[in-house]
C-alpha atoms as a PDB file:
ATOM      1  CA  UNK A   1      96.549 140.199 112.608  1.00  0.00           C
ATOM      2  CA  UNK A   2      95.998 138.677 108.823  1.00  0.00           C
ATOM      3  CA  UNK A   3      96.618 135.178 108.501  1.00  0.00           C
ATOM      4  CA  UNK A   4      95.784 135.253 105.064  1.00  0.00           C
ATOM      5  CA  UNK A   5      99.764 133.870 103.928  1.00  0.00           C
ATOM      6  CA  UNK A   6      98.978 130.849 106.154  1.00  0.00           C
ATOM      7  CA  UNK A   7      95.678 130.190 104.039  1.00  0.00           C
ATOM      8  CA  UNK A   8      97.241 128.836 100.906  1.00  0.00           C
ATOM      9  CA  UNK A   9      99.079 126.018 103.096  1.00  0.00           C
ATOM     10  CA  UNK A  10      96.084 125.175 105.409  1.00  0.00           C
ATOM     11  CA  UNK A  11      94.220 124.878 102.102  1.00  0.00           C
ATOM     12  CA  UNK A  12      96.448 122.838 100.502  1.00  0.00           C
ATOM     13  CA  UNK A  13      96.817 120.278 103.470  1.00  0.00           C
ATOM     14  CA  UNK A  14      93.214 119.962 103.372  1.00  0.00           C
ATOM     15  CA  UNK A  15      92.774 119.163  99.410  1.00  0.00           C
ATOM     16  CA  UNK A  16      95.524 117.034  99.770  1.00  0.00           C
ATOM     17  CA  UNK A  17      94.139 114.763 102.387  1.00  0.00           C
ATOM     18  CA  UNK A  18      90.329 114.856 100.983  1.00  0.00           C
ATOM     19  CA  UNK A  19      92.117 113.962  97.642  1.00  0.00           C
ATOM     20  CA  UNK A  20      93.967 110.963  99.290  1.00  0.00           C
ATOM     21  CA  UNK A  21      91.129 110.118 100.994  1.00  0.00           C
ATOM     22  CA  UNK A  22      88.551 109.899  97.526  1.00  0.00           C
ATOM     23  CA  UNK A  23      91.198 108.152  96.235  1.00  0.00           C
ATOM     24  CA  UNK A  24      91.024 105.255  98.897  1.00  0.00           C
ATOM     25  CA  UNK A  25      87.747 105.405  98.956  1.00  0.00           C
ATOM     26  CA  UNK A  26      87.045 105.067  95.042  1.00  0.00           C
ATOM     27  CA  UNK A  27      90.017 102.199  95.618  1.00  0.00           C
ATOM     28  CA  UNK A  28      87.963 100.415  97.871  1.00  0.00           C
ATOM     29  CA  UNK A  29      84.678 100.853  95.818  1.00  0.00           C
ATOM     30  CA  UNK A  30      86.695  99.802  92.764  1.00  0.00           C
ATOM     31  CA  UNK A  31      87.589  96.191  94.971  1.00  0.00           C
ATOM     32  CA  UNK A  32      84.210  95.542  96.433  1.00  0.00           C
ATOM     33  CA  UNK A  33      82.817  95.573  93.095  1.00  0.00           C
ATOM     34  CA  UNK A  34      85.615  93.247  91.491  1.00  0.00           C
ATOM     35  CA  UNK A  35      85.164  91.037  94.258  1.00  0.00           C
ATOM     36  CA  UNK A  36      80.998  91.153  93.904  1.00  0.00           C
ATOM     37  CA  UNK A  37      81.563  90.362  90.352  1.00  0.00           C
ATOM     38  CA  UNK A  38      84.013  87.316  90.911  1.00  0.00           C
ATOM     39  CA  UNK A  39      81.849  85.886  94.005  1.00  0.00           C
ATOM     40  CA  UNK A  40      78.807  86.081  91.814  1.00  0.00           C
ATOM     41  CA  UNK A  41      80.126  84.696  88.345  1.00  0.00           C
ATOM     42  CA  UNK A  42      83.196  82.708  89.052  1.00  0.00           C
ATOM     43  CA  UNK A  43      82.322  80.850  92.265  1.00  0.00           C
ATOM     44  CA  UNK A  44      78.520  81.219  91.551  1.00  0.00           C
ATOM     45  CA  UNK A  45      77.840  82.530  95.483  1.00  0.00           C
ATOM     46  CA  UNK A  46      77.660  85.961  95.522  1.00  0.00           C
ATOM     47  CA  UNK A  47      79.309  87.795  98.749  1.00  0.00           C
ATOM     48  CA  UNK A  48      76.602  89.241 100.949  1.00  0.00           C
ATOM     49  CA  UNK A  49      77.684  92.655 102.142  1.00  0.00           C
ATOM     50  CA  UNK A  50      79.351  94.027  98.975  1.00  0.00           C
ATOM     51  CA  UNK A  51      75.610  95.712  97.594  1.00  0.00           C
ATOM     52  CA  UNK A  52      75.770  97.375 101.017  1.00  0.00           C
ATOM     53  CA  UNK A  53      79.292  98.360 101.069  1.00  0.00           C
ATOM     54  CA  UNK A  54      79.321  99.491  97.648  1.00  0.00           C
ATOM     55  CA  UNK A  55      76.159 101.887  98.373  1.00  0.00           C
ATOM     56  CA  UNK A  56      77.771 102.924 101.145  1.00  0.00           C
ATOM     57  CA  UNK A  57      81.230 103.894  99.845  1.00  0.00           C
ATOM     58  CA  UNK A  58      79.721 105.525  96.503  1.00  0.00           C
ATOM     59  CA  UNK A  59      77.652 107.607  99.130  1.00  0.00           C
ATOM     60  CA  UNK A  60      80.913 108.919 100.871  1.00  0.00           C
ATOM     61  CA  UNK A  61      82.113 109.399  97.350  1.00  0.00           C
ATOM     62  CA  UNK A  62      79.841 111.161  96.013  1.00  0.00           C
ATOM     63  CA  UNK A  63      79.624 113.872  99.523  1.00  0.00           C
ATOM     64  CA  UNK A  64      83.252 113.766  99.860  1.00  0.00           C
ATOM     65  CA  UNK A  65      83.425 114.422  96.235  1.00  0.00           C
ATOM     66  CA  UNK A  66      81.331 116.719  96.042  1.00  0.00           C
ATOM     67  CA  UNK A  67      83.356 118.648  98.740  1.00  0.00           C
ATOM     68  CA  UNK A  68      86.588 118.578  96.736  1.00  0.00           C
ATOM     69  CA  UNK A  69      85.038 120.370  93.650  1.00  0.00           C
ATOM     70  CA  UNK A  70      83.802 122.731  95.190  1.00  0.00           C
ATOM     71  CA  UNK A  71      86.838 123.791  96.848  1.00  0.00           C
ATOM     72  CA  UNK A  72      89.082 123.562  93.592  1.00  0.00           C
ATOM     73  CA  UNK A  73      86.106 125.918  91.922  1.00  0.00           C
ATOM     74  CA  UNK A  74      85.218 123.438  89.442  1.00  0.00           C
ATOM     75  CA  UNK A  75      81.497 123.110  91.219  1.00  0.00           C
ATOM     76  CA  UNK A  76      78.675 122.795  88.355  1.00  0.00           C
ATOM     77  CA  UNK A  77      77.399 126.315  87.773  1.00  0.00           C
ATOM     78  CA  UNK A  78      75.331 128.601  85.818  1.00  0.00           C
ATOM     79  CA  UNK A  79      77.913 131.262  85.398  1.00  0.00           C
ATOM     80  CA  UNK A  80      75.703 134.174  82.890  1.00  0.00           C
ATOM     81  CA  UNK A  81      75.373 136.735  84.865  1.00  0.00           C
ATOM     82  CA  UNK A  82      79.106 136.238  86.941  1.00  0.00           C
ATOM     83  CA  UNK A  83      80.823 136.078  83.424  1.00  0.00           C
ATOM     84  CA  UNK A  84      78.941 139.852  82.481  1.00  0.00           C
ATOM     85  CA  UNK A  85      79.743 141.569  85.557  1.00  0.00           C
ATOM     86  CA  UNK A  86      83.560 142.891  86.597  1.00  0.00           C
ATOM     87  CA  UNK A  87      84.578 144.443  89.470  1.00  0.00           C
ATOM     88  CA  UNK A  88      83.060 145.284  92.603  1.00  0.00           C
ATOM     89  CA  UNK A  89      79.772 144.062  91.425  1.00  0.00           C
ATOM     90  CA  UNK A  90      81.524 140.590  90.219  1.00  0.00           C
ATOM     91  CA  UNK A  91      82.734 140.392  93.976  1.00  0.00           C
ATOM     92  CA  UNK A  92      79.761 141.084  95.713  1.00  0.00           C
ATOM     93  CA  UNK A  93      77.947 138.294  93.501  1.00  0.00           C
ATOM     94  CA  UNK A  94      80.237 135.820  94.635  1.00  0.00           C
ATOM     95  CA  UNK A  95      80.079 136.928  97.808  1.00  0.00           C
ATOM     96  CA  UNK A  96      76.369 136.371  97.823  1.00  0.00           C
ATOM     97  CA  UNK A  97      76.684 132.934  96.465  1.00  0.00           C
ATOM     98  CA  UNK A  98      79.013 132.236  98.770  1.00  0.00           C
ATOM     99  CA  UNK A  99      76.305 133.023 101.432  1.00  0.00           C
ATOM    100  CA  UNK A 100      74.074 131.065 100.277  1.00  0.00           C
ATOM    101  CA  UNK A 101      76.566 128.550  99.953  1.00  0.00           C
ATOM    102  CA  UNK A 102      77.263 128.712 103.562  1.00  0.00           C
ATOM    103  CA  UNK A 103      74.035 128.922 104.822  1.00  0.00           C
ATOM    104  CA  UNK A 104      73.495 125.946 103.055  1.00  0.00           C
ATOM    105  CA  UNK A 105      76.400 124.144 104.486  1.00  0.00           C
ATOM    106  CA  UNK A 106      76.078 124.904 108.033  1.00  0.00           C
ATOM    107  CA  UNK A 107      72.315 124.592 108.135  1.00  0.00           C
ATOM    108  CA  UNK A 108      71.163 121.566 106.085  1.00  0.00           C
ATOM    109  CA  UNK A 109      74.788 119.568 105.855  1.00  0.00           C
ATOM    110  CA  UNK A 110      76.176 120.456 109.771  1.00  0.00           C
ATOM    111  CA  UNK A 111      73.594 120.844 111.905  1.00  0.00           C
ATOM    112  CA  UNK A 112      70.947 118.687 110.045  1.00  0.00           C
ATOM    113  CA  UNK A 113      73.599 116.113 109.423  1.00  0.00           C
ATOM    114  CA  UNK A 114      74.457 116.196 112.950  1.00  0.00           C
ATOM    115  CA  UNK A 115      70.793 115.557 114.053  1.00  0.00           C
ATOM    116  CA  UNK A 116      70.700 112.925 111.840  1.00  0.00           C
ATOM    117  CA  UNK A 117      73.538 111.292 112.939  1.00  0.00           C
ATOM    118  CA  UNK A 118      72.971 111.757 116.685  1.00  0.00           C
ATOM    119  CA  UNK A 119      69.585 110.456 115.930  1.00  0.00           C
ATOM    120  CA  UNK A 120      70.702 107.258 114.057  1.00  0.00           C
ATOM    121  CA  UNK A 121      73.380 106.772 117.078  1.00  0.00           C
ATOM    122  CA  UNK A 122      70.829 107.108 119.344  1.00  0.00           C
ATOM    123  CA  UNK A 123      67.861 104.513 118.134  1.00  0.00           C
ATOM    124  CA  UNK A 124      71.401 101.977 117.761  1.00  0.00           C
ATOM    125  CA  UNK A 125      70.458 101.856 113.820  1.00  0.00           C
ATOM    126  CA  UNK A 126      72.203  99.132 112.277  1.00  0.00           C
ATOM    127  CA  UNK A 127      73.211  98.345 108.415  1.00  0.00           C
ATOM    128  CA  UNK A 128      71.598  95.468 107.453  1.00  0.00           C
ATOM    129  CA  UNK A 129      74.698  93.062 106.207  1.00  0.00           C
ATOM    130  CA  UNK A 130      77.398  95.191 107.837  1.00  0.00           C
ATOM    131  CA  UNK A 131      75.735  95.576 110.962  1.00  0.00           C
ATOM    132  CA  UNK A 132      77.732  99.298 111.078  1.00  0.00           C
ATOM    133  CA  UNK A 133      75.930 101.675 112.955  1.00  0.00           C
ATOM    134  CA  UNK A 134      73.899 103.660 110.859  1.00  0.00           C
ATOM    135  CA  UNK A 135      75.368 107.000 112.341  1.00  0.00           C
ATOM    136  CA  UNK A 136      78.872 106.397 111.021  1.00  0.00           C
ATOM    137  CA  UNK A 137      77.464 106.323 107.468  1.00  0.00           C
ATOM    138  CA  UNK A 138      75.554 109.321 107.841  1.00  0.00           C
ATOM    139  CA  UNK A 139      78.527 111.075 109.469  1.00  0.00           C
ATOM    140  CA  UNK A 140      80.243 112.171 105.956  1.00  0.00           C
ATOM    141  CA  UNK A 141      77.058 114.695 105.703  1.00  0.00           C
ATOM    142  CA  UNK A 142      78.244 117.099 108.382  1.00  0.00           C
ATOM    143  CA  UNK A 143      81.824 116.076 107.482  1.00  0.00           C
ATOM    144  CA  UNK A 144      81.054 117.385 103.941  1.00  0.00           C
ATOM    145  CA  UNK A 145      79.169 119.920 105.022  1.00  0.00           C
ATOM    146  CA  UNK A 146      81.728 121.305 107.187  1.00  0.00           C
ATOM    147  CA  UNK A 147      84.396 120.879 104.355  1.00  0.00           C
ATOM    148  CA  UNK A 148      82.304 122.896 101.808  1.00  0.00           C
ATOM    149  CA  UNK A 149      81.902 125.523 104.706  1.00  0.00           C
ATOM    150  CA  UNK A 150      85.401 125.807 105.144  1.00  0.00           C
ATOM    151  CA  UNK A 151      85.803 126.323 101.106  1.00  0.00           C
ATOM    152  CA  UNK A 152      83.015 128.638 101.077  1.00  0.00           C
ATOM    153  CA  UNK A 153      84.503 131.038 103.884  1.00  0.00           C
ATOM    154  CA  UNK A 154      88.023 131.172 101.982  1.00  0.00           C
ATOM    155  CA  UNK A 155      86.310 131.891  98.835  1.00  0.00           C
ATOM    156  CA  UNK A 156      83.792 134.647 100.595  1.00  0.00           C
ATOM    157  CA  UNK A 157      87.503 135.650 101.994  1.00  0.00           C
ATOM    158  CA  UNK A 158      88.836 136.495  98.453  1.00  0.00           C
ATOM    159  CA  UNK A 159      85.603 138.025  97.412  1.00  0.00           C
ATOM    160  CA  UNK A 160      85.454 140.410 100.129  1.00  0.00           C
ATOM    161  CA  UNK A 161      89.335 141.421  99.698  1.00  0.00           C
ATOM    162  CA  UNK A 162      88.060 142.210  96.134  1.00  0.00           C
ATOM    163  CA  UNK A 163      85.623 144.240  97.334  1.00  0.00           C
ATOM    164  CA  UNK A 164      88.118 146.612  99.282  1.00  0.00           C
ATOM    165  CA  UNK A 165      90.373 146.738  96.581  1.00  0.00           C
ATOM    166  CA  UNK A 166      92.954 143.931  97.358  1.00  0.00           C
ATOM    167  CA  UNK A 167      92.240 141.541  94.232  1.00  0.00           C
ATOM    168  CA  UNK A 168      92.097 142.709  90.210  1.00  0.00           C
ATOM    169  CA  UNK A 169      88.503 143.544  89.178  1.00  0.00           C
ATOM    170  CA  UNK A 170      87.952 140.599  87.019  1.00  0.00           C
ATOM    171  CA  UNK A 171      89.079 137.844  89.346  1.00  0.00           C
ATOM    172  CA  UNK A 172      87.357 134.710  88.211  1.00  0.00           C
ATOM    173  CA  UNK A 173      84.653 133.044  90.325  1.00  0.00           C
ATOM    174  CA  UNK A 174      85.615 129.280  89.509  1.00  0.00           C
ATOM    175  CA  UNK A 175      89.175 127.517  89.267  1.00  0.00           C
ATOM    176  CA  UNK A 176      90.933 128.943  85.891  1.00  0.00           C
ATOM    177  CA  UNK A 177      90.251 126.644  82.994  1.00  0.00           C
ATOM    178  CA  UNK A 178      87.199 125.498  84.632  1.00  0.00           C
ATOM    179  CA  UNK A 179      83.895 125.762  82.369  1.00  0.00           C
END
């Protein structure tokens, strides 16, 4: 049974809500700065957990983020060789980046995330103004890491399809208009 129609919605829902979620988050970042600023200039006693906070939330940022490009294609890249080849040979580079990709993903971002969040959770690690368990910082890693996954498997999906003949030859690798 293909459930490739229901792919375009499923991906959609997904950007959608990691897009409204960077956007909360970089709203929040954006207000624990201001407020750093204005405790530490205008009332001369600056606020004690906004360093932490900010470090924290550019850290989700910057995962989350990084998440999000890669599933609209627009993922830094070294593109020579992917821009020179057409065809089958085209597909089955992507599909081989998006391997690597993967393994990537799962393996460093999933399960080592995981470990290192279990591991956190376990020893009751603590944030040292926050006092927020360690673990639900590090969580975004296997979050991220299962996001990229996800972007990786639909974009191994479209390569393969090329491959046996269901996409045009010269089906870019990376979001159109994207350098």
């Amino acid at each position: 049974m293909d459930h490739t129609p229901h792919v375009p919605r499923i991906k959609g829902a997904v950007d959608r809500v990691l897009g409204a979620t960077l956007a909360m988050l970089m709203g929040a970042l954006v207000l624990d700065v201001l407020w750093q600023v204005f405790t530490r200039f205008i009332l001369r006693s600056p606020s004690s957990f906004t360093d932490e906070l900010a470090r924290y939330l550019l850290i989700w940022v910057a995962l989350l983020g990084g998440a999000y490009t890669a599933g609209q294609r627009m993922h830094l890249a070294i593109d020579l060789l992917p821009t020179r080849l057409t065809g089958r040979s085209r597909h089955a580079l992507g599909l081989l980046i998006e391997g690597v990709v993967l393994v990537f993903a799962v393996g460093a971002m999933m399960i080592g995330g995981a470990r290192l969040v279990g591991l956190t959770l376990l020893l009751g690690q603590t944030s040292a103004a926050l006092q927020v368990p360690l673990g639900w910082v590090y969580a975004v890693l296997p979050l991220s890491g299962a996001l990229i996954a996800f972007y990786s498997l639909l974009c191994a999906g479209e390569h393969l399809r090329g491959l046996r003949g269901g996409h045009p030859a010269a089906a870019p690798l990376h979001a159109e208009g994207a350098p």
